[in-house]
Protein backbone atom coordinates (compact mmCIF):
# COMPACT_ATOMS: atom_id res chain seq x y z
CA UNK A 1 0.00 0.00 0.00
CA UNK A 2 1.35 3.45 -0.70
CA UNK A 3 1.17 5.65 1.88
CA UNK A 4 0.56 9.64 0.53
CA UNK A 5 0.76 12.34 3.77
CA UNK A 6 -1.38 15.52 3.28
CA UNK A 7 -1.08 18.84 4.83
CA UNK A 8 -2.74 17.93 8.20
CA UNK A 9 -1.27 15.72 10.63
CA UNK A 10 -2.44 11.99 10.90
CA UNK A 11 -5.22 12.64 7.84
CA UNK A 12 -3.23 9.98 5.11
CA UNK A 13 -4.41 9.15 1.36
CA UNK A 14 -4.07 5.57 1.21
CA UNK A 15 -3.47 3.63 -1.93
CA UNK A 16 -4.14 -0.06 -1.97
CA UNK A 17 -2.15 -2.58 -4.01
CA UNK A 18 -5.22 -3.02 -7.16
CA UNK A 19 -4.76 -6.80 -9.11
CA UNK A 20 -6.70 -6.06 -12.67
CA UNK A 21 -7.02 -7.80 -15.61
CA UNK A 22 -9.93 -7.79 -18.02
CA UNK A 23 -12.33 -9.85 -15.87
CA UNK A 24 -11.85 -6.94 -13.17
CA UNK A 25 -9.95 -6.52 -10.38
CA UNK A 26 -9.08 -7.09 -6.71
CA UNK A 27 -7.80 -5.47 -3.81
CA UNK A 28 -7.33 -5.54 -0.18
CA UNK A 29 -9.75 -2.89 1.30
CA UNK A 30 -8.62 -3.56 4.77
CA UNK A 31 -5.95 -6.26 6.46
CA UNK A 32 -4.68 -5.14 10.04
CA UNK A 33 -1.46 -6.40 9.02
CA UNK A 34 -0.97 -4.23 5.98
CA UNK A 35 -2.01 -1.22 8.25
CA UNK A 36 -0.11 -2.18 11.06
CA UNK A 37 3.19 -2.18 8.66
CA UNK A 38 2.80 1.51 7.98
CA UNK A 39 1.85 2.89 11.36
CA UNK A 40 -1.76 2.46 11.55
CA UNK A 41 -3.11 0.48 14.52
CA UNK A 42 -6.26 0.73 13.95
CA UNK A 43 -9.79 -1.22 15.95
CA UNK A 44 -12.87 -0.56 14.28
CA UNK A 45 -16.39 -1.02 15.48
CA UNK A 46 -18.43 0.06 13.13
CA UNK A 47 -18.88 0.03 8.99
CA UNK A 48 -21.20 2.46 7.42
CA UNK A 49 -22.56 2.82 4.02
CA UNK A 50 -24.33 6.27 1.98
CA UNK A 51 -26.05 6.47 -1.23
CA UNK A 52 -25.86 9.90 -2.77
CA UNK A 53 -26.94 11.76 -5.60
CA UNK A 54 -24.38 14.30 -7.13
CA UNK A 55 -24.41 17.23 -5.42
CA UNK A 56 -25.04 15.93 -2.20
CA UNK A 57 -23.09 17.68 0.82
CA UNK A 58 -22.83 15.29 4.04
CA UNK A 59 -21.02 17.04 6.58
CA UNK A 60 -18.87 18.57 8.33
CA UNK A 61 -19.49 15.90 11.49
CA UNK A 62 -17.33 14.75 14.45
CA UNK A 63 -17.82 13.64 17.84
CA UNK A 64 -17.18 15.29 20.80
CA UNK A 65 -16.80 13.28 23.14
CA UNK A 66 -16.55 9.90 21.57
CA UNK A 67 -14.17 11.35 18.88
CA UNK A 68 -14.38 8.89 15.52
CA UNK A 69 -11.21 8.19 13.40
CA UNK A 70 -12.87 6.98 9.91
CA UNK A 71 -11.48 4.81 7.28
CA UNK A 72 -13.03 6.35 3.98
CA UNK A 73 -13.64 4.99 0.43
CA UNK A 74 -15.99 5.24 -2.59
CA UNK A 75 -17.38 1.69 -4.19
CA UNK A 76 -19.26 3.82 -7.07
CA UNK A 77 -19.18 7.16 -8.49
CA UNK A 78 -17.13 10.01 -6.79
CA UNK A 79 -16.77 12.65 -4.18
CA UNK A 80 -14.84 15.53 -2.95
CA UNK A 81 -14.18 14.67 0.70
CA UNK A 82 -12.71 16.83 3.08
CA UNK A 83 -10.93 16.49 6.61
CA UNK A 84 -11.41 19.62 8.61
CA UNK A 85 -8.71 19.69 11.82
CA UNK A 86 -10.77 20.67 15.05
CA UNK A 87 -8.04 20.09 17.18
CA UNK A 88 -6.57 23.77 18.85
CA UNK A 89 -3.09 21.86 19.77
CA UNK A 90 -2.93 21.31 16.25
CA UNK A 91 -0.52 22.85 14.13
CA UNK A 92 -2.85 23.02 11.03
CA UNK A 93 -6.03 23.94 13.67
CA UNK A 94 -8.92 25.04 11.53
CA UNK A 95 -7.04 23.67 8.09
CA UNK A 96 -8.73 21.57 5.59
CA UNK A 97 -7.48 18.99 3.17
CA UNK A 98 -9.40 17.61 0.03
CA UNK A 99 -9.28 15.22 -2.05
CA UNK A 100 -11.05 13.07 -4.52
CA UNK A 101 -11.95 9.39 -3.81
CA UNK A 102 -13.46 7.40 -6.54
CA UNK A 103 -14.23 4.01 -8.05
CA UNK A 104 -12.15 4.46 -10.29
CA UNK A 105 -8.95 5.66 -8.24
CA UNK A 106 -10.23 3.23 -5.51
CA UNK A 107 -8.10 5.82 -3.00
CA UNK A 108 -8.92 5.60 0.89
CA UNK A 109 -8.66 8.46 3.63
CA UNK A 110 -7.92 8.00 6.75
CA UNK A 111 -9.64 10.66 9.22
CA UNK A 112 -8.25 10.54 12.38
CA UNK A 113 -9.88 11.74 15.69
CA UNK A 114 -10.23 15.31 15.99
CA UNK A 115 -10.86 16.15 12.61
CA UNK A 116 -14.68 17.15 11.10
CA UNK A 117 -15.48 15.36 8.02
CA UNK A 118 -17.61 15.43 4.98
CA UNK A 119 -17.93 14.85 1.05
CA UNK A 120 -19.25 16.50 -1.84
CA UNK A 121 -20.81 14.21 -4.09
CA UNK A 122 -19.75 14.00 -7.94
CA UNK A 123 -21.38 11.50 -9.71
CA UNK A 124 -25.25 10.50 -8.99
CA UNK A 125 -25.12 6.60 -7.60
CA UNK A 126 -22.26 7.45 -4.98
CA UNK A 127 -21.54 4.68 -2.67
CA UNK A 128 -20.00 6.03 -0.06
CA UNK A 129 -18.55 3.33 2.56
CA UNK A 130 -16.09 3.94 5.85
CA UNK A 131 -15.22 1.79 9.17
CA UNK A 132 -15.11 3.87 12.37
CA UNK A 133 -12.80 3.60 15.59
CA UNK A 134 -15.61 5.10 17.67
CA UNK A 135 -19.72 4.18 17.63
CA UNK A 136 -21.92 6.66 16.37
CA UNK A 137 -23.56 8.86 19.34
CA UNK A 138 -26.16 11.75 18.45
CA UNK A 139 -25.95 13.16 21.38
CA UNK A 140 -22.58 14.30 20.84
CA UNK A 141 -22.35 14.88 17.09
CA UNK A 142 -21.34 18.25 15.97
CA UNK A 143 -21.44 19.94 12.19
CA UNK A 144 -19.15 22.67 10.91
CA UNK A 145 -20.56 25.04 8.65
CA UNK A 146 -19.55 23.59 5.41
CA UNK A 147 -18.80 27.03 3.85
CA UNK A 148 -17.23 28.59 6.88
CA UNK A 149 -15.23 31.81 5.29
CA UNK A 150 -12.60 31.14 8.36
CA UNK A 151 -12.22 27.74 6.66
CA UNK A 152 -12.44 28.12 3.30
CA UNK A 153 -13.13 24.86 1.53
CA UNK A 154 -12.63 25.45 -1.82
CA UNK A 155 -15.38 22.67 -2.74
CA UNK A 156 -15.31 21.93 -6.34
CA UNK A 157 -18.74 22.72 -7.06
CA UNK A 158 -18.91 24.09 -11.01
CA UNK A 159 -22.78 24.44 -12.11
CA UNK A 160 -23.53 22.18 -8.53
CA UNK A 161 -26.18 23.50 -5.79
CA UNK A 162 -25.24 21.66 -2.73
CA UNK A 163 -28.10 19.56 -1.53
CA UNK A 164 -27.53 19.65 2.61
CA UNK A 165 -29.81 18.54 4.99
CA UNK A 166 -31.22 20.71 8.01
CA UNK A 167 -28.62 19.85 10.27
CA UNK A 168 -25.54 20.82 7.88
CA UNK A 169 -27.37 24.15 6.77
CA UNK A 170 -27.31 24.86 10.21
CA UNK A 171 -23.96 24.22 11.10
CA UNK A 172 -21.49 26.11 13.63
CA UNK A 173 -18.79 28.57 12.66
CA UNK A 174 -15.21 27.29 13.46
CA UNK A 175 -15.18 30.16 16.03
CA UNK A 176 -18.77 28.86 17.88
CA UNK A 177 -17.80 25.32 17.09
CA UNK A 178 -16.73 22.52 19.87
CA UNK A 179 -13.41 21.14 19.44
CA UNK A 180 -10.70 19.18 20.65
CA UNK A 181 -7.58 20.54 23.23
């Protein structure tokens, strides 16, 4: 697996060893070994899996407490998913990194802990799947605003209207937002 760091600490583009010929292919999603060997020792307790239309927004969500690290990937279509660093220890506090996962690239992300998290959808059919350290808790899920001007996602949006739901419209500000020490 190649290994690719971004510009936040911890948040890691993954890229799986992909076997293809012209009946298809295979790869390794997930093998604790393979993650062990470059650094990540990782327990997961819970998969999840989204179906989205292009143009779809889902986020920006974290925990707090009960902080989530999130393996990420896309099984069909594409998004533009974003890692948001919440923690104020952090060098790259309040910095964003973005990238595209696909089908077709078959990249992973790995979101640690501390960070908020969403995806812009591409392509209508998105499947959307990711394995989390933590359980999901209502209670103590937060949004940021997805177009926070203190943030500045540059989401890749062209002709798109992001489709949010009620929550993410009403998301918090980075400077009214909880977040990590």
């Amino acid at each position: 697996m190649n290994v690719v760091e971004t510009a936040i600490p911890g948040v890691l583009i993954l890229e799986p060893r992909v076997f293809g010929d012209d009946r298809g292919f295979f790869m390794e999603s997930w093998n604790q070994r393979t993650f062990e060997a470059v650094g990540l020792n990782i327990d997961f307790v819970q998969d999840n899996h989204s179906r989205s239309s292009r143009g779809v927004l889902r986020g920006l969500h974290y925990q707090s407490p009960g902080a989530q690290g999130k393996l990420v990937r896309v099984t069909a279509g594409a998004v533009f998913d974003v890692a948001v660093d919440m923690r104020r220890s952090s060098p790259a506090f309040g910095k964003w990194v973005g990238v595209e996962l696909s089908a077709a690239n078959k990249r992973m992300l790995w979101v640690p802990e501390g960070m908020a998290h969403g995806f812009l959808c591409l392509e209508d059919g998105t499947d959307f799947l990711y394995k989390c350290r933590g359980f999901y808790d209502p209670a103590n899920e937060h949004s940021l605003l997805w177009n926070d001007p203190a943030v500045g996602i540059d989401w890749p949006l062209g002709d798109i209207v992001p489709q949010l739901n009620g929550k993410d419209q009403q998301g918090k500000l980075l400077a009214d937002a909880v977040t990590f020490p």
